[in-house]
PDB file of N, CA and C in Angstrom:
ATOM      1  N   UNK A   1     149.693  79.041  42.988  1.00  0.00           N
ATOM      2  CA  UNK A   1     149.442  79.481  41.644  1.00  0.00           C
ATOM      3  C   UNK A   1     149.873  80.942  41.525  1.00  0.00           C
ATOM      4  N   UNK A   2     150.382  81.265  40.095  1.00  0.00           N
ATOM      5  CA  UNK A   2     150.698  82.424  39.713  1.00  0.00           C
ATOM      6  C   UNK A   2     150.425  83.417  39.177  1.00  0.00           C
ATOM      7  N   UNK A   3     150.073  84.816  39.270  1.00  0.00           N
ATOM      8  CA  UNK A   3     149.345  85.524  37.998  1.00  0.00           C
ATOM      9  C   UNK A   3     150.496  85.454  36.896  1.00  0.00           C
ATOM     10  N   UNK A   4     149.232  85.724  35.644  1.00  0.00           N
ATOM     11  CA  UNK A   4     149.837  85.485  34.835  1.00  0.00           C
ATOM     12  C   UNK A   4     150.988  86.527  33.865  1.00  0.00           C
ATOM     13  N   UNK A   5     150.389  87.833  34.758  1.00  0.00           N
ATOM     14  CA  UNK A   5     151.145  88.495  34.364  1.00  0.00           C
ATOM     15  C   UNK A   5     152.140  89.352  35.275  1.00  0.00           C
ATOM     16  N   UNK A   6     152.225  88.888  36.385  1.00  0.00           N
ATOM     17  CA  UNK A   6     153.301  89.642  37.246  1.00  0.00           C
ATOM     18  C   UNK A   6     154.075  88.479  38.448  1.00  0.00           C
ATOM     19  N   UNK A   7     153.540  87.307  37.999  1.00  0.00           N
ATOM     20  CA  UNK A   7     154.068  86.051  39.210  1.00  0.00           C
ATOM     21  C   UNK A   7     154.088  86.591  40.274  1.00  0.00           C
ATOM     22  N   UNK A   8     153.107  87.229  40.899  1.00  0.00           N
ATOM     23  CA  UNK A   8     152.984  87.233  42.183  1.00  0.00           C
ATOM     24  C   UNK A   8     151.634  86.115  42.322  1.00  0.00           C
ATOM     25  N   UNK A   9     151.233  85.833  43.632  1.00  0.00           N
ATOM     26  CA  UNK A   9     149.948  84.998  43.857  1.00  0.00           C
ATOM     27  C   UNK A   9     148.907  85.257  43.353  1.00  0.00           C
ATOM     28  N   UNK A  10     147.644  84.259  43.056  1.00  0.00           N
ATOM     29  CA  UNK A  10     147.052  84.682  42.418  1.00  0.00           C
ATOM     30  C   UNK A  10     145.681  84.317  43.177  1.00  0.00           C
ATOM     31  N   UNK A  11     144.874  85.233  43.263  1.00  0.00           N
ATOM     32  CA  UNK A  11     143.745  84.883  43.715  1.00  0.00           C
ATOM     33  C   UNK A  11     142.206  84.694  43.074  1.00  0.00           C
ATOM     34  N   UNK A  12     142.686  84.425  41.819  1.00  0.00           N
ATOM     35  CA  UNK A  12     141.064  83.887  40.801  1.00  0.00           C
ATOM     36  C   UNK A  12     141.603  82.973  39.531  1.00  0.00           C
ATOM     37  N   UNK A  13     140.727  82.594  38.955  1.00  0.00           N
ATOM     38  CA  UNK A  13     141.361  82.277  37.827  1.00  0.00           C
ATOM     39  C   UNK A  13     139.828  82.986  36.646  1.00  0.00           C
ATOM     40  N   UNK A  14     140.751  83.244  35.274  1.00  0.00           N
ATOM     41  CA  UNK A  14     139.581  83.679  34.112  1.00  0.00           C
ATOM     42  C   UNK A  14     138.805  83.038  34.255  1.00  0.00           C
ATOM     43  N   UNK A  15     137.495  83.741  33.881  1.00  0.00           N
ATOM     44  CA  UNK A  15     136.158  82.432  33.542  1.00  0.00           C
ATOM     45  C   UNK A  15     136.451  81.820  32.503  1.00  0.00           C
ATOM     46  N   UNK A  16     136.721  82.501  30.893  1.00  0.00           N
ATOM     47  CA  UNK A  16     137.525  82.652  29.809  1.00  0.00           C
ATOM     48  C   UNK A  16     138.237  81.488  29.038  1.00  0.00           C
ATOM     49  N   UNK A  17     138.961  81.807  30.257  1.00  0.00           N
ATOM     50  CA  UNK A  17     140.555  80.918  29.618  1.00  0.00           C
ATOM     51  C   UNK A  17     141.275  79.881  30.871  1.00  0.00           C
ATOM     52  N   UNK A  18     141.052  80.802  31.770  1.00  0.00           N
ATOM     53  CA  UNK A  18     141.480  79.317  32.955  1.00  0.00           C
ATOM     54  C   UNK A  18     142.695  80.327  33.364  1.00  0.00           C
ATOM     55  N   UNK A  19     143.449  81.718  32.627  1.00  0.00           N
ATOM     56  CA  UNK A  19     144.317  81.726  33.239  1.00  0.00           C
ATOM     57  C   UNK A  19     144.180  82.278  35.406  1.00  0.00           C
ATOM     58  N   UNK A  20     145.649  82.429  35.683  1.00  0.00           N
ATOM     59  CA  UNK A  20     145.811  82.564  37.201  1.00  0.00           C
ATOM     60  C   UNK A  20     146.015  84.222  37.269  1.00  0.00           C
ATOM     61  N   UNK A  21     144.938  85.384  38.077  1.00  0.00           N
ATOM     62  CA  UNK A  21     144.929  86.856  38.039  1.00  0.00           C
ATOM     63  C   UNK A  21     144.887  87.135  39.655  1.00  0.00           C
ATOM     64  N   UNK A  22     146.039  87.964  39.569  1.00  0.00           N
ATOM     65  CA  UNK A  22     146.291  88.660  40.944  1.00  0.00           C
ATOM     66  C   UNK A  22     145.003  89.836  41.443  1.00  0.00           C
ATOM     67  N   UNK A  23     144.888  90.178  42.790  1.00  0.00           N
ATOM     68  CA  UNK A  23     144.293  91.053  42.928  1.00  0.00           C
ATOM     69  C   UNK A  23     144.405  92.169  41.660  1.00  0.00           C
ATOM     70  N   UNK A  24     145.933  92.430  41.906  1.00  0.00           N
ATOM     71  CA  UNK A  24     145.878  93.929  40.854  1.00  0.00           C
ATOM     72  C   UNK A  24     145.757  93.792  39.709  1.00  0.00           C
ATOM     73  N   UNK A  25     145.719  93.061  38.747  1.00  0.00           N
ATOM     74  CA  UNK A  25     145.533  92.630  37.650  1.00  0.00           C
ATOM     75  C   UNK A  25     143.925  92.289  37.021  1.00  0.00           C
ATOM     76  N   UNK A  26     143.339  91.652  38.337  1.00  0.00           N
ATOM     77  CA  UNK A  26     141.830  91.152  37.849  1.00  0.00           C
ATOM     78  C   UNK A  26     140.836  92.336  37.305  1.00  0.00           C
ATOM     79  N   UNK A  27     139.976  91.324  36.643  1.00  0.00           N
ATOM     80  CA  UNK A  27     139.163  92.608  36.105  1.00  0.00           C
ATOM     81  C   UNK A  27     137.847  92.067  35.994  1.00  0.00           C
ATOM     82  N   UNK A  28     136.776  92.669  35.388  1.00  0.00           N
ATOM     83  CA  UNK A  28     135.590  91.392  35.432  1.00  0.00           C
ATOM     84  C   UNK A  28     134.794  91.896  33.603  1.00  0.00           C
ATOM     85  N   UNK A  29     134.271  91.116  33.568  1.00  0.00           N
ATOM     86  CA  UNK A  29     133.231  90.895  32.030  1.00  0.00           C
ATOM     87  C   UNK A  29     132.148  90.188  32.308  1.00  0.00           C
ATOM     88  N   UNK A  30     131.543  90.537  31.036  1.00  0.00           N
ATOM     89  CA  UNK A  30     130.083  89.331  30.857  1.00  0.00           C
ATOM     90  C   UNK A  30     130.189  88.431  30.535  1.00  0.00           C
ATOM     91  N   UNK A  31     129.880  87.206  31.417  1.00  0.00           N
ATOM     92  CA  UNK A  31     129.778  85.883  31.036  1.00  0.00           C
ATOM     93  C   UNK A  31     128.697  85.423  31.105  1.00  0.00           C
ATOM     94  N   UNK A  32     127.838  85.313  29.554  1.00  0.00           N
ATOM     95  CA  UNK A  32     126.643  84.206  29.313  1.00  0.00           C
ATOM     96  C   UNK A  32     126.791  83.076  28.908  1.00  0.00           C
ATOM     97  N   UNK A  33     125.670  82.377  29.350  1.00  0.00           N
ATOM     98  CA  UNK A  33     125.303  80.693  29.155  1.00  0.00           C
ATOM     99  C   UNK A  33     124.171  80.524  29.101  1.00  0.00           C
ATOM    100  N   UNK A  34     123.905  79.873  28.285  1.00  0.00           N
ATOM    101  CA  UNK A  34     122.300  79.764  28.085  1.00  0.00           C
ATOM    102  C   UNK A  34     121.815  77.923  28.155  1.00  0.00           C
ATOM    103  N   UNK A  35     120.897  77.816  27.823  1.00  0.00           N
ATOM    104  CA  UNK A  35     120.421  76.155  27.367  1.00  0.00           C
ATOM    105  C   UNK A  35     119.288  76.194  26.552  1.00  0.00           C
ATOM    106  N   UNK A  36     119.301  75.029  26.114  1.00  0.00           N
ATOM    107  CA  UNK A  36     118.162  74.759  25.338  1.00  0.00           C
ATOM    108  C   UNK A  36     116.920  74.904  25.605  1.00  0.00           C
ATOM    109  N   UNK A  37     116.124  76.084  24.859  1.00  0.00           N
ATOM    110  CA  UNK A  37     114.271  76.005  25.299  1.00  0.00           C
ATOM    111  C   UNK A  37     113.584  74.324  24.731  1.00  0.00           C
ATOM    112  N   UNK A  38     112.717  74.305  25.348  1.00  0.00           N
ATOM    113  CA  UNK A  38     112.269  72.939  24.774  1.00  0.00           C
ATOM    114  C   UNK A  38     111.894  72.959  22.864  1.00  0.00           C
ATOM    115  N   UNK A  39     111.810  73.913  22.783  1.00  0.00           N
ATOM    116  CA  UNK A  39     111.427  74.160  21.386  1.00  0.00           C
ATOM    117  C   UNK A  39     112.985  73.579  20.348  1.00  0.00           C
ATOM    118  N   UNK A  40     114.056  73.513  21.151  1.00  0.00           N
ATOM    119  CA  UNK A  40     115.196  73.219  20.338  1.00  0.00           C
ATOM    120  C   UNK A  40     116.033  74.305  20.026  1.00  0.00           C
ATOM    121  N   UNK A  41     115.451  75.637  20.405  1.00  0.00           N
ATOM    122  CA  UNK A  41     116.398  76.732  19.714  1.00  0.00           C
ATOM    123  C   UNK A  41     116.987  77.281  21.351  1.00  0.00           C
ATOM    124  N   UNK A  42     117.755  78.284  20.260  1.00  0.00           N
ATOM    125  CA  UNK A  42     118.710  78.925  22.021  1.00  0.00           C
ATOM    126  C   UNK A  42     118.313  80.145  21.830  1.00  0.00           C
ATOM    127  N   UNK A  43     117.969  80.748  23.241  1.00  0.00           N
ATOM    128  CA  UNK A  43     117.174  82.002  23.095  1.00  0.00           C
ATOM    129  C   UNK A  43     117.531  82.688  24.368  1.00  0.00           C
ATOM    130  N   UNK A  44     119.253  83.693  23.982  1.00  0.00           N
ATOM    131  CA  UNK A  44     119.632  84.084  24.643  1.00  0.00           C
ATOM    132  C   UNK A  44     118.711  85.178  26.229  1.00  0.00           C
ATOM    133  N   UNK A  45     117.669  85.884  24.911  1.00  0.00           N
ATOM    134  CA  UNK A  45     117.252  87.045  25.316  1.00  0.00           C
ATOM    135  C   UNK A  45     115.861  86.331  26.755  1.00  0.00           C
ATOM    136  N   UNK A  46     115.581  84.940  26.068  1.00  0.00           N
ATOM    137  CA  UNK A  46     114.873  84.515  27.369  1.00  0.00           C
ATOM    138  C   UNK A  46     114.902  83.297  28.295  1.00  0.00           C
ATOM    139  N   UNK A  47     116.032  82.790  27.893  1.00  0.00           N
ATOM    140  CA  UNK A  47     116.569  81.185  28.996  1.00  0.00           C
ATOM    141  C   UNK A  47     118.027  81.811  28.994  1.00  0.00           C
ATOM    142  N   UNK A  48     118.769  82.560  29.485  1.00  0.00           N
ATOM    143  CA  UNK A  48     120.180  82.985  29.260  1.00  0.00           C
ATOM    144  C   UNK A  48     120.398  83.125  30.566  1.00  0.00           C
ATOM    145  N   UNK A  49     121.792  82.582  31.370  1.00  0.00           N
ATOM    146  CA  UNK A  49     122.180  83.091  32.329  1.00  0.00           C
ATOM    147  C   UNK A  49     123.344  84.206  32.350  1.00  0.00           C
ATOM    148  N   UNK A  50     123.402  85.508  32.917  1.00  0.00           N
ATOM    149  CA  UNK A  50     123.889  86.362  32.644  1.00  0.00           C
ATOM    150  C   UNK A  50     124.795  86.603  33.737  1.00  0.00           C
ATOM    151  N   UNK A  51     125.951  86.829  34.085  1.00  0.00           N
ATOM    152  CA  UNK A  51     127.049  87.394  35.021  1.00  0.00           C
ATOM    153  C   UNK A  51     127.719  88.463  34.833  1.00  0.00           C
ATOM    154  N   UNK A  52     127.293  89.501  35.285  1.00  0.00           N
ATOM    155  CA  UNK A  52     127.808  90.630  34.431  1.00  0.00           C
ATOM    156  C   UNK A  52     129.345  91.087  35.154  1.00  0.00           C
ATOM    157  N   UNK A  53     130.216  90.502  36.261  1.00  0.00           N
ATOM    158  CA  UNK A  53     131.189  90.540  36.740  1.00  0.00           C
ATOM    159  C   UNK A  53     131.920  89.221  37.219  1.00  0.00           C
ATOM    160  N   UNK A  54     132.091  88.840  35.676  1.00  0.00           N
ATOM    161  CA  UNK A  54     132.948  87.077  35.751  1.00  0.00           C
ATOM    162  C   UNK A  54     134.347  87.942  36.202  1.00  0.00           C
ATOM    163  N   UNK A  55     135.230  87.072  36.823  1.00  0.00           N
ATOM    164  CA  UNK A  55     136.183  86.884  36.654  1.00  0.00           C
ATOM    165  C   UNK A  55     137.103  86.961  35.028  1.00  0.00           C
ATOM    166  N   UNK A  56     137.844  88.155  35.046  1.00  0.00           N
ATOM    167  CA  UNK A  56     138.463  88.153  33.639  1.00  0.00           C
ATOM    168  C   UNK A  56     139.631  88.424  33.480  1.00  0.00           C
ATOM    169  N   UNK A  57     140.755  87.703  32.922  1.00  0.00           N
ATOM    170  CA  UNK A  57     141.732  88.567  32.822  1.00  0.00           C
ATOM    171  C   UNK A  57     142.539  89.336  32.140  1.00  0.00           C
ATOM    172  N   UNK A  58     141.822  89.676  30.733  1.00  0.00           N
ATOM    173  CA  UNK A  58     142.003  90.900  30.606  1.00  0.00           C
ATOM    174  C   UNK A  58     142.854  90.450  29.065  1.00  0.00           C
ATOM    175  N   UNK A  59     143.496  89.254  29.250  1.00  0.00           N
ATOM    176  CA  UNK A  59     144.575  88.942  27.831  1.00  0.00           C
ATOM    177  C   UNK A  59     143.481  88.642  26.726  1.00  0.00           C
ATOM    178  N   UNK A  60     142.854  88.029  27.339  1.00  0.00           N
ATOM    179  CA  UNK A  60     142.021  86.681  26.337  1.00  0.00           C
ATOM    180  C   UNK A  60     141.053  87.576  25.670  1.00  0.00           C
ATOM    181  N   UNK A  61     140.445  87.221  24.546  1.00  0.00           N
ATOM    182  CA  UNK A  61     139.096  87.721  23.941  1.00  0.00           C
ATOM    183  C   UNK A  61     138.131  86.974  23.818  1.00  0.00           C
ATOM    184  N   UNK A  62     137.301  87.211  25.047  1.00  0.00           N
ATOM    185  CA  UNK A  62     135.888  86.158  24.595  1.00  0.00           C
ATOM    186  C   UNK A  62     135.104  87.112  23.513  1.00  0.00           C
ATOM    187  N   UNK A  63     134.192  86.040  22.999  1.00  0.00           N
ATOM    188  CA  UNK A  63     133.907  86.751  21.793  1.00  0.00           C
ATOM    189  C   UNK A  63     132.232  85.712  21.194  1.00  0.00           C
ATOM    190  N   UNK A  64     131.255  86.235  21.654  1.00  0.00           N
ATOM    191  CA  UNK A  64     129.834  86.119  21.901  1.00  0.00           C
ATOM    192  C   UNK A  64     129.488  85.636  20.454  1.00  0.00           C
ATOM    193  N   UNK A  65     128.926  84.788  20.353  1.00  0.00           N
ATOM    194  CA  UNK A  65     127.957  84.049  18.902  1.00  0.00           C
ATOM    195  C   UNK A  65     126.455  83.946  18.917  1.00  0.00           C
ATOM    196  N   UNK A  66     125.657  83.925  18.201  1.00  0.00           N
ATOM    197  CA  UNK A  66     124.515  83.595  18.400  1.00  0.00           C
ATOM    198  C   UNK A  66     124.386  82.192  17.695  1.00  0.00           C
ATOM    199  N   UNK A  67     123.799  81.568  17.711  1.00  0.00           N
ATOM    200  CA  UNK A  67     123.316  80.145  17.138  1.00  0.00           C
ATOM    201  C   UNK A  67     122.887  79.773  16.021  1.00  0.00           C
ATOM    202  N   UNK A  68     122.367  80.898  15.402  1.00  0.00           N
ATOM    203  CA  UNK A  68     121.499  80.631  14.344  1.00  0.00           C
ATOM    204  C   UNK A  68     121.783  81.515  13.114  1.00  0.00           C
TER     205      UNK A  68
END
């Protein structure tokens, strides 16, 4: 596999987007996921799983919603 931006090898892929990021290229972001409280609602601030150094590469824009 290739990065995506210099075709050299790639050693991760985005959490993101799926693309392929070389050492020199990689970078990292926040990646949350949450689930459902039994109550039915999503409640980032207290069932949320938080990664504060995903895998990122840097093209893509993730871009955070709340639910409600």
């Amino acid at each position: 596999m290739k990065c995506i931006v210099c075709d050299t090898d790639a050693v991760g892929i985005c959490k993101f987007c799926g693309r392929a990021i070389c050492k020199e290229h990689l970078k990292t972001n926040l990646f949350i996921t949450g689930y459902s409280s039994k109550s039915g609602s999503w409640d980032f601030g207290k069932n949320a799983v938080r990664v504060e150094d995903a895998l990122w590469c840097g093209i893509c824009h993730p871009e955070y919603k709340g639910t409600t």
